[in-house]
N, C-alpha and C. Protein backbone atom coordinates (compact mmCIF):
# COMPACT_ATOMS: atom_id res chain seq x y z
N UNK A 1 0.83 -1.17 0.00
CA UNK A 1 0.00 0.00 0.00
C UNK A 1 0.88 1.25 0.00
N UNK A 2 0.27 2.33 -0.89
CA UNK A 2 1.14 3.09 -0.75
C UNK A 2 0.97 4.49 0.11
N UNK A 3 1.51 5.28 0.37
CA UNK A 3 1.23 6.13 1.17
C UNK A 3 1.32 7.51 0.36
N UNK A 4 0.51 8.55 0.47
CA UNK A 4 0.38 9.67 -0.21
C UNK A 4 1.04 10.35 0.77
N UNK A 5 2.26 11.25 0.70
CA UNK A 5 3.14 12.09 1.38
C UNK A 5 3.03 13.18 0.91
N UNK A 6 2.47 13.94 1.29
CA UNK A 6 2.34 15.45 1.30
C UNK A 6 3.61 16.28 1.54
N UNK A 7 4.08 16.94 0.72
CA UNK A 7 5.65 17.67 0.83
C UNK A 7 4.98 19.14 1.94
N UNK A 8 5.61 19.57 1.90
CA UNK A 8 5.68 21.28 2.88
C UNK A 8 5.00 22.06 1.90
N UNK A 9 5.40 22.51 1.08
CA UNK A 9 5.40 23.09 -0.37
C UNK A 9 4.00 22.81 -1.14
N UNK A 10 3.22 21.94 -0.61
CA UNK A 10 1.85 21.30 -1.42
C UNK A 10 0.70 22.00 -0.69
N UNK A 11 1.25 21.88 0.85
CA UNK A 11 -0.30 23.37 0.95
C UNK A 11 -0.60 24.29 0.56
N UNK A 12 0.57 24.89 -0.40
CA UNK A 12 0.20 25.67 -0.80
C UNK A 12 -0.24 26.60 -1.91
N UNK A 13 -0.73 25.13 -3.09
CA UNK A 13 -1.13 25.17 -4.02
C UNK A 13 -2.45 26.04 -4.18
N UNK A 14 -3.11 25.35 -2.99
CA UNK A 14 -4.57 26.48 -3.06
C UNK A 14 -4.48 27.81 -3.13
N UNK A 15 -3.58 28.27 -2.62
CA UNK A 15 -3.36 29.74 -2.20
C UNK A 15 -2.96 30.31 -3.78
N UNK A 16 -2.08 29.71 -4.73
CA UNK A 16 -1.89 30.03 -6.15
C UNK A 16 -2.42 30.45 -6.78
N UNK A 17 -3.87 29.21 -6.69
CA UNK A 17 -5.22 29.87 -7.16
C UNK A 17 -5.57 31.18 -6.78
N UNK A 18 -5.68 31.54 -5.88
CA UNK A 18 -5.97 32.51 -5.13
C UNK A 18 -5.69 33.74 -5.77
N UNK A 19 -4.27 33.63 -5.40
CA UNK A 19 -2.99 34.49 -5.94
C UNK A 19 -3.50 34.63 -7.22
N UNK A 20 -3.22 34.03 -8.09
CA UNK A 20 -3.90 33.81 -9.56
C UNK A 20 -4.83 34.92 -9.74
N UNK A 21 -6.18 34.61 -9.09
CA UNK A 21 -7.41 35.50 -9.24
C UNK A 21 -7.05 36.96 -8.71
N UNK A 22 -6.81 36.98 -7.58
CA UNK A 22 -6.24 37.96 -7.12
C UNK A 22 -5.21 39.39 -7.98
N UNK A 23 -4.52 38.86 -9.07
CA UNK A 23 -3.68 39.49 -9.70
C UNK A 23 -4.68 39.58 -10.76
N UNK A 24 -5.23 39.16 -11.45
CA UNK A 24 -6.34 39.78 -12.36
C UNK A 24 -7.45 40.40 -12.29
N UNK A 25 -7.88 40.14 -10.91
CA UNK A 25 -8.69 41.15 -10.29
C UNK A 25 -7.95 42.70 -10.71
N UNK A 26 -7.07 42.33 -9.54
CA UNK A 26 -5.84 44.12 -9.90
C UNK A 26 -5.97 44.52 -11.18
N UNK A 27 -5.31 44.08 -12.13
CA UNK A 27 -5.20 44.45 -13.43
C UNK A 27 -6.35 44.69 -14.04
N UNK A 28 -7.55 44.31 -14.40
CA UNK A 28 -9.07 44.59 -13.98
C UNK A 28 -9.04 46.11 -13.92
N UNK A 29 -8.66 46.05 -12.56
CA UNK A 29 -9.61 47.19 -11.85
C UNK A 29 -8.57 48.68 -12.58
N UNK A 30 -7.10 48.11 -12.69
CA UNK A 30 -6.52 49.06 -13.13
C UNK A 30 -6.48 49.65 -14.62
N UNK A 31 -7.23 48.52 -15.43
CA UNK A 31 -8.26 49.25 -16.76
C UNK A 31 -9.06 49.76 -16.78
N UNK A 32 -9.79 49.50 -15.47
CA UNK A 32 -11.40 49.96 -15.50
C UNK A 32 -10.91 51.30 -15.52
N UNK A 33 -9.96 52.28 -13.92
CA UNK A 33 -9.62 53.46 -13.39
C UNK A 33 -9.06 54.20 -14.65
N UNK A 34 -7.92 53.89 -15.63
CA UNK A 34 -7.65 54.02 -16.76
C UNK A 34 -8.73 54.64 -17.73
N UNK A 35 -9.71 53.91 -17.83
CA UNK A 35 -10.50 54.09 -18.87
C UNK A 35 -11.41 55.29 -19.00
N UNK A 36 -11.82 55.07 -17.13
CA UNK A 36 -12.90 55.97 -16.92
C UNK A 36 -12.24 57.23 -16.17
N UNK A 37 -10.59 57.37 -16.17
CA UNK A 37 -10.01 59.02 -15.80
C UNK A 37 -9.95 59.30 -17.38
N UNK A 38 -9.45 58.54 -18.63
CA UNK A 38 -9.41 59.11 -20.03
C UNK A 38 -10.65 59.59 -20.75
N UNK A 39 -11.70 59.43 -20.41
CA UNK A 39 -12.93 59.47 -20.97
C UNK A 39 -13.19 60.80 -21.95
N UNK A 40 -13.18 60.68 -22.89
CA UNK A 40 -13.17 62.14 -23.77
C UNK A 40 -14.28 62.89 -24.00
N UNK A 41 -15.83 61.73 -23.93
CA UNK A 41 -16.71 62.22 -24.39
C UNK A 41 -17.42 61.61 -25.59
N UNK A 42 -18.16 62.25 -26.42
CA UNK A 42 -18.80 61.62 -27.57
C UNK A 42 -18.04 62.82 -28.55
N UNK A 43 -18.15 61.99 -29.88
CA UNK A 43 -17.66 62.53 -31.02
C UNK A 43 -18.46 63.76 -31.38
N UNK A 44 -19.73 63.58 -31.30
CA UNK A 44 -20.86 64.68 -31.91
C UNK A 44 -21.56 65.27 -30.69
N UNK A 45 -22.26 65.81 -30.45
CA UNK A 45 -23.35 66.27 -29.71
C UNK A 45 -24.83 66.13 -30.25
N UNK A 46 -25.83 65.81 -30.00
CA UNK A 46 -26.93 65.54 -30.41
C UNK A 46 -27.06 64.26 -31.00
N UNK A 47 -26.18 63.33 -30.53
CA UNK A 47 -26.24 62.28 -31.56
C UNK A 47 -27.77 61.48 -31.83
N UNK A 48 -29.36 61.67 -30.89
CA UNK A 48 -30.26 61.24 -31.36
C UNK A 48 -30.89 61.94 -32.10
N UNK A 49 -30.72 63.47 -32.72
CA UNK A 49 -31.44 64.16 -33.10
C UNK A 49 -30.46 64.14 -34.69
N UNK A 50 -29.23 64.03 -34.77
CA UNK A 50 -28.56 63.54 -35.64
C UNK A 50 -29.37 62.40 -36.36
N UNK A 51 -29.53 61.54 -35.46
CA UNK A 51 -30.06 60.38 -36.11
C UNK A 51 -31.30 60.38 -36.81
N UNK A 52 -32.49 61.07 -36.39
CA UNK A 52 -33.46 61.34 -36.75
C UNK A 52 -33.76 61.98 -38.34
N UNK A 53 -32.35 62.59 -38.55
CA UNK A 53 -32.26 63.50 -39.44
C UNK A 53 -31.02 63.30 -40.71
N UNK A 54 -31.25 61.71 -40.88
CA UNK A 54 -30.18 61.25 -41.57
C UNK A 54 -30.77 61.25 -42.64
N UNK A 55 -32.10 61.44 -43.23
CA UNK A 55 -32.81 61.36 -44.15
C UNK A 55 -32.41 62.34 -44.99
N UNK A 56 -32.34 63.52 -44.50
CA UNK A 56 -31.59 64.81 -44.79
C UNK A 56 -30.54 65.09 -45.38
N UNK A 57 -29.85 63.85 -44.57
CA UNK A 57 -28.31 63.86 -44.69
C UNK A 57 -28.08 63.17 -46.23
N UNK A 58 -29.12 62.29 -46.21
CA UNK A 58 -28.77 61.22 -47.28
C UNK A 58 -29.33 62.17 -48.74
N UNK A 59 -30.49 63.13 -48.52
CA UNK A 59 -31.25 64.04 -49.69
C UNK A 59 -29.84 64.95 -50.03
N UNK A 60 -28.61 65.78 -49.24
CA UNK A 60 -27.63 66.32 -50.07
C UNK A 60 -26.74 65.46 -50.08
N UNK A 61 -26.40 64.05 -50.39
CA UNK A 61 -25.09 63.24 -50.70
C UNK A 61 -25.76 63.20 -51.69
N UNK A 62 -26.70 63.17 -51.84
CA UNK A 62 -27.70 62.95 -53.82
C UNK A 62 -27.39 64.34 -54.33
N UNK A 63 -27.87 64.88 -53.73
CA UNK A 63 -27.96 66.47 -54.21
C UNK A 63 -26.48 66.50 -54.92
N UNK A 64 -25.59 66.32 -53.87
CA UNK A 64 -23.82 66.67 -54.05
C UNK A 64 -23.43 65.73 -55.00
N UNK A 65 -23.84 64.39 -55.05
CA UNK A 65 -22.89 62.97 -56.47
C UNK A 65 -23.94 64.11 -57.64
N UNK A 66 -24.98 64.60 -57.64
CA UNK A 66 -25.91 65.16 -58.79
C UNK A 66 -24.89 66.07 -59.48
N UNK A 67 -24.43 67.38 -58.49
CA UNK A 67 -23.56 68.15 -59.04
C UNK A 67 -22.58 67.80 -59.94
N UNK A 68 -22.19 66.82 -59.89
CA UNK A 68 -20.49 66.17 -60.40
C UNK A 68 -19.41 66.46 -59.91
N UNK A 69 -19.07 67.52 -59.03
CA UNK A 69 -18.00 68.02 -58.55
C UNK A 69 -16.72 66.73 -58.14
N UNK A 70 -16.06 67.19 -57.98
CA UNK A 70 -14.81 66.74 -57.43
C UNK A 70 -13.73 67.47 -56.84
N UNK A 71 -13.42 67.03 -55.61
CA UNK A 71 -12.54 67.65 -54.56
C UNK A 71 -11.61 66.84 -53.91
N UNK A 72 -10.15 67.74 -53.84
CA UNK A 72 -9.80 67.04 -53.34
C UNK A 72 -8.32 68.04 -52.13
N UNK A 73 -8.18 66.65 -51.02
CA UNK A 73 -7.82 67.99 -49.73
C UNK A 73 -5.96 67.28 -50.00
N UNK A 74 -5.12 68.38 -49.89
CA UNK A 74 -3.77 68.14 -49.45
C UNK A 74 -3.40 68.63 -48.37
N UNK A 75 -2.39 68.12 -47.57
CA UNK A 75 -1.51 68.47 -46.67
C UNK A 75 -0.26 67.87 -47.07
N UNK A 76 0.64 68.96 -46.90
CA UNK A 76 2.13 69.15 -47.12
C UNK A 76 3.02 69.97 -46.30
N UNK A 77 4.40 69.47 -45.82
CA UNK A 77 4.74 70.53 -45.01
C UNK A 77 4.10 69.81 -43.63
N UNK A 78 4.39 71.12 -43.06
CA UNK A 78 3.81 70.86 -41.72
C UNK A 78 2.50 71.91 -40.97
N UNK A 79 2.26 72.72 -42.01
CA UNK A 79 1.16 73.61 -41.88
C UNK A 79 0.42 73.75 -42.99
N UNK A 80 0.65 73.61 -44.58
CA UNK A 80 0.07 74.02 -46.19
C UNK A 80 -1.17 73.30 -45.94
N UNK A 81 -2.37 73.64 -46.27
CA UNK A 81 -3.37 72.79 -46.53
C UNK A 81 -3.81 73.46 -47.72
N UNK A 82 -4.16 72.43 -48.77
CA UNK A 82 -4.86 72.52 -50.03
C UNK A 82 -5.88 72.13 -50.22
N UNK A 83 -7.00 72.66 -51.51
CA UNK A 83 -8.09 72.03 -51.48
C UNK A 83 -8.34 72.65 -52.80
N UNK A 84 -8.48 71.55 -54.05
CA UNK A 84 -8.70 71.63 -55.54
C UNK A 84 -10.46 71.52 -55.50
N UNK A 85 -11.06 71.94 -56.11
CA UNK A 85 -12.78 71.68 -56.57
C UNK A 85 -13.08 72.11 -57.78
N UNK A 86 -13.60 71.14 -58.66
CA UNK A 86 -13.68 71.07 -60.17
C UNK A 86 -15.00 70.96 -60.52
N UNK A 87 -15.51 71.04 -61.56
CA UNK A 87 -17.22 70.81 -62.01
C UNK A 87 -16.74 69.52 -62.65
N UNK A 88 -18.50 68.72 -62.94
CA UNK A 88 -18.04 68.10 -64.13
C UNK A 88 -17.28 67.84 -64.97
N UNK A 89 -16.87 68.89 -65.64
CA UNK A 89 -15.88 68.83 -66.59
C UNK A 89 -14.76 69.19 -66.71
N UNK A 90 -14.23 69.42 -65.35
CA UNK A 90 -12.99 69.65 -64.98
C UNK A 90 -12.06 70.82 -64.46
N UNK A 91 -13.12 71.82 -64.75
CA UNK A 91 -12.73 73.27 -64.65
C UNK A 91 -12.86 73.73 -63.47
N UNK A 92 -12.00 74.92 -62.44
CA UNK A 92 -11.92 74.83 -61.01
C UNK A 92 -12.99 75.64 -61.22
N UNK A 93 -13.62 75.17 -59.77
CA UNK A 93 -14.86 76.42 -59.66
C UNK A 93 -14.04 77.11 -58.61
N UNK A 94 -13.30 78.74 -59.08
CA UNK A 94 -12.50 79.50 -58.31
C UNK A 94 -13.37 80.24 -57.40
N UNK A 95 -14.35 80.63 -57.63
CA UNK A 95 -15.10 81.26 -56.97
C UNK A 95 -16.01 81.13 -55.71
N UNK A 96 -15.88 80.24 -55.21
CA UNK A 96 -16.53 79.45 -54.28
C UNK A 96 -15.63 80.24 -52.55
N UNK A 97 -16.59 79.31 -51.73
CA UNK A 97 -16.22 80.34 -49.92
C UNK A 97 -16.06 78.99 -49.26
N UNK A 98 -14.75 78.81 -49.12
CA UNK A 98 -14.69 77.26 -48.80
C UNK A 98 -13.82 77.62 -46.97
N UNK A 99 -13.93 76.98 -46.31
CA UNK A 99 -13.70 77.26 -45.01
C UNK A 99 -13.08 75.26 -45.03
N UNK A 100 -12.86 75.38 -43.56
CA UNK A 100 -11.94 73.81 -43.05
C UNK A 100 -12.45 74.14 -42.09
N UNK A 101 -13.12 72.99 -41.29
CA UNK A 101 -13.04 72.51 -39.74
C UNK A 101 -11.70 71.74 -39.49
N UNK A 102 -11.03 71.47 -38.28
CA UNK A 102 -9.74 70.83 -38.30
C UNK A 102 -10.88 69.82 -36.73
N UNK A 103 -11.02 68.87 -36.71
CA UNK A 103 -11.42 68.61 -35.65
C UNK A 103 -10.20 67.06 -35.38
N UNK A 104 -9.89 67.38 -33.63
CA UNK A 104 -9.00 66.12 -33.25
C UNK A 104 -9.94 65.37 -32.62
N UNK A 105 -9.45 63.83 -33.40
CA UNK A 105 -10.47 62.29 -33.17
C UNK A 105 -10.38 61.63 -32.02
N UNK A 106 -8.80 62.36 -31.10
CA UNK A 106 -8.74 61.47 -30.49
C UNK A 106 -8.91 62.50 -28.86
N UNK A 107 -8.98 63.73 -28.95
CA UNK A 107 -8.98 64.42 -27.51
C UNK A 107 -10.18 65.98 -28.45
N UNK A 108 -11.01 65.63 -26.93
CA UNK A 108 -12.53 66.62 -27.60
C UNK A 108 -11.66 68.26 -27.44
N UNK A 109 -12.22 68.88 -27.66
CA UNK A 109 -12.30 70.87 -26.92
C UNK A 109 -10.67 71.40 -28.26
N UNK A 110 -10.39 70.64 -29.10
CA UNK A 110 -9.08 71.45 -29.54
C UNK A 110 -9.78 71.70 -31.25
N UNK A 111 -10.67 71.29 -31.51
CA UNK A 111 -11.09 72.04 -32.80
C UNK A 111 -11.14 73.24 -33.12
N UNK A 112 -11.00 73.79 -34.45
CA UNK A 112 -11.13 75.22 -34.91
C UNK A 112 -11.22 75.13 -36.23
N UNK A 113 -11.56 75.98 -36.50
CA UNK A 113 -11.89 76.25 -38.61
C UNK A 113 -11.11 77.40 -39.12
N UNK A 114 -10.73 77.25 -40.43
CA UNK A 114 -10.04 78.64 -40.72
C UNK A 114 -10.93 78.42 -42.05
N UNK A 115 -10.99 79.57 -42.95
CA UNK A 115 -10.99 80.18 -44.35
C UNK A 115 -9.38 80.08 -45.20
N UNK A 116 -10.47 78.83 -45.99
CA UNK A 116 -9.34 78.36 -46.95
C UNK A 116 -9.30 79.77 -48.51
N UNK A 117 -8.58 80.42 -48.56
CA UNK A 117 -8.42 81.66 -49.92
C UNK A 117 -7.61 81.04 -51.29
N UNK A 118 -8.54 81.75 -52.26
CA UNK A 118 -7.94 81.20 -53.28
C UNK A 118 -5.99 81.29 -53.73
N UNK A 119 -5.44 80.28 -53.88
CA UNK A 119 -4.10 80.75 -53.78
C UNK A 119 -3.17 80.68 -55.50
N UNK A 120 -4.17 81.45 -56.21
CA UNK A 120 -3.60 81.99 -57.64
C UNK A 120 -3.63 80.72 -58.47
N UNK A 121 -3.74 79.28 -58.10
CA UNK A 121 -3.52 78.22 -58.89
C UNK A 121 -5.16 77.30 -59.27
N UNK A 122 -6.21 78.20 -59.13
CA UNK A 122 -7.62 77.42 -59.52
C UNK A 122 -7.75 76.78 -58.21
N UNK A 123 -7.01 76.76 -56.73
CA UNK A 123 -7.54 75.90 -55.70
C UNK A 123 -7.77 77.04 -54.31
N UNK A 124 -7.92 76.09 -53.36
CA UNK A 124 -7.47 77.03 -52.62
C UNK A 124 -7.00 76.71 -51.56
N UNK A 125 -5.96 77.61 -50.17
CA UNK A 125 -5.02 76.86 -49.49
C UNK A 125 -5.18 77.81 -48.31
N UNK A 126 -4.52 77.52 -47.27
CA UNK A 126 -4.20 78.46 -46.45
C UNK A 126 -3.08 77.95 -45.33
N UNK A 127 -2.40 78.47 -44.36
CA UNK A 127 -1.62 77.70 -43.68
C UNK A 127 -2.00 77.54 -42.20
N UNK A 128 -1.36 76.49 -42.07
CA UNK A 128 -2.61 76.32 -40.91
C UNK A 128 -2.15 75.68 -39.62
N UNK A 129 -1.92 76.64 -38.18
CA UNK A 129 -1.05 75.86 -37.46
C UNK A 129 -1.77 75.60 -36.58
N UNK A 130 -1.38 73.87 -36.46
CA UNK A 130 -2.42 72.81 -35.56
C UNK A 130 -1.59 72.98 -34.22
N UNK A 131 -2.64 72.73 -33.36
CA UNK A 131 -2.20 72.68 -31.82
C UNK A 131 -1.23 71.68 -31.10
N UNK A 132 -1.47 70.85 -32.09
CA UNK A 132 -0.72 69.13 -31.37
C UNK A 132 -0.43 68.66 -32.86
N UNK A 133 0.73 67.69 -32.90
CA UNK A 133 0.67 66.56 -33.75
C UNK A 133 -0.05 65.13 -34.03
N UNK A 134 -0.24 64.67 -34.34
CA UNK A 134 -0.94 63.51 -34.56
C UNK A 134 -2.70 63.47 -35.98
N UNK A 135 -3.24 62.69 -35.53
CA UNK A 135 -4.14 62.65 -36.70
C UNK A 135 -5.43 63.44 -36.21
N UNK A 136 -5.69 63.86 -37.66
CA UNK A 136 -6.78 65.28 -37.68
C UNK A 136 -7.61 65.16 -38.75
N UNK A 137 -8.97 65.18 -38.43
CA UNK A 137 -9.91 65.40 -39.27
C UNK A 137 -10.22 66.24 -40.28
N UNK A 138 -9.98 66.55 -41.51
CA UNK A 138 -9.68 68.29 -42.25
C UNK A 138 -11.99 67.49 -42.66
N UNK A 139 -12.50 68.75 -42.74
CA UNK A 139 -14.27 68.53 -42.80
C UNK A 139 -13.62 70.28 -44.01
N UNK A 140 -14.02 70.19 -45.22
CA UNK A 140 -13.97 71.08 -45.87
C UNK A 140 -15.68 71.50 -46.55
N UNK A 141 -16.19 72.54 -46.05
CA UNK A 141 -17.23 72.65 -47.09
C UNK A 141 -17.17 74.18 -48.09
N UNK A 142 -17.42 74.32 -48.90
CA UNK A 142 -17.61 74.80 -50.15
C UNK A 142 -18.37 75.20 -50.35
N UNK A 143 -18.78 76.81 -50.97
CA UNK A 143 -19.87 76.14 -51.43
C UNK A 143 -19.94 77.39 -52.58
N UNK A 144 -20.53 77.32 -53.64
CA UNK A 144 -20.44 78.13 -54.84
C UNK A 144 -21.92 77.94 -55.47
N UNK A 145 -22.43 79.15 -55.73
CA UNK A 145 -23.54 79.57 -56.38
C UNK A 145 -24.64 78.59 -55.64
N UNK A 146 -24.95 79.19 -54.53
CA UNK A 146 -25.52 78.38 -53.62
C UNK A 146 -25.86 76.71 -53.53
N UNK A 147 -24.21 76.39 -53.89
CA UNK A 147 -24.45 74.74 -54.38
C UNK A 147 -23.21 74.85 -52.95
N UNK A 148 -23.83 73.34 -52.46
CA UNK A 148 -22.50 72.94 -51.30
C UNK A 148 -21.91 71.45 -51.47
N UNK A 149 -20.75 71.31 -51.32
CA UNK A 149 -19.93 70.81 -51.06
C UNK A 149 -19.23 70.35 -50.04
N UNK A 150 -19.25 68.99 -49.67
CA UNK A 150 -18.62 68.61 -48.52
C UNK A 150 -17.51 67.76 -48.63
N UNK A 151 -16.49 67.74 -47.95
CA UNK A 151 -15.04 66.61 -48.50
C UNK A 151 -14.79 66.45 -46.82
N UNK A 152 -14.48 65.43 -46.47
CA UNK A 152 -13.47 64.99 -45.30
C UNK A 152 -12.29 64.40 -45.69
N UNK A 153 -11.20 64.45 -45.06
CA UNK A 153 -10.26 63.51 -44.73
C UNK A 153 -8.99 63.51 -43.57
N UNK A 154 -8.96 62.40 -43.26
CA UNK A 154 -7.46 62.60 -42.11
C UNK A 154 -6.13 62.45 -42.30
N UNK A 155 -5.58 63.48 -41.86
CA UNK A 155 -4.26 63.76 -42.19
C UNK A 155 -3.48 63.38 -41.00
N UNK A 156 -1.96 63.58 -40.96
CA UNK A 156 -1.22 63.27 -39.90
C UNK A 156 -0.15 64.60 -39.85
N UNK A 157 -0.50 64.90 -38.95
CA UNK A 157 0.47 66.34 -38.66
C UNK A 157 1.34 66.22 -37.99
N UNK A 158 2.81 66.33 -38.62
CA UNK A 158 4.46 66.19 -37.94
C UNK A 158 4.32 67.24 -36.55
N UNK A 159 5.49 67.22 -36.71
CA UNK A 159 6.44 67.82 -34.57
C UNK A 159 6.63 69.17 -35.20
């Protein structure tokens, strides 16, 4: 018969477990505190009344593919922002009042807009110094002979 001998060292397997749970608990809790001191907020404001009103939204993306236009946004440098807008058939519509929202995706309260001016080449540009580096929303609207125009895109802004 044999005898089951319990070493010193074997009581205290249970406690491992323990230990075990115990340390993921911690880590847990130290994502939760993390998460909810970073909290930024929501992207939009009104987001149910937004919603309500997507119908709207969807009547000028028709309106705007109707126009034919085409636009398009540059960043170069570390401040140049550009912005080309063509008709149909290719020709800049120079005349237009085109402005930029700059909004940051990743921390709320640092947005601002400037007035993009025509810069002698059929587009138009302006320079534009962002608060922080990292990635930025450019929201361009346009708009010429009471026709509007909307373009987004995200850029990445150097040091």
């Amino acid at each position: 018969m044999t005898e089951n001998v319990m070493r010193k060292s074997d009581r205290f397997i249970p406690w491992y477990f323990v230990l075990f749970f115990v340390v993921i608990a911690m880590v847990d809790a130290t994502f939760v505190t993390i998460a909810v001191k970073t909290k930024t907020g929501t992207m939009t404001g009104n987001t149910y009344q937004r919603g309500l009103d997507y119908d709207q939204v969807l009547a000028k993306v028709a309106e705007q593919n109707a126009l034919g236009w085409q636009g398009e946004i540059e960043f170069f440098g570390k401040s140049d922002l550009r912005f080309d807008l063509t008709d149909k058939s290719g020709k800049a519509l120079s005349g237009a009042i085109v402005k930029a929202r700059m909004l940051r995706p990743v921390q709320e309260g640092n947005d601002f807009e400037v007035e993009l001016h025509p810069d002698g080449r059929g587009g138009f540009g302006a320079k534009v110094d962002f608060p922080f580096p990292g990635l930025w929303d450019v929201n361009v609207e346009a708009v010429w002979q009471s026709h509007h125009y909307y373009l987004m895109k995200t850029i990445t802004v150097g040091k």
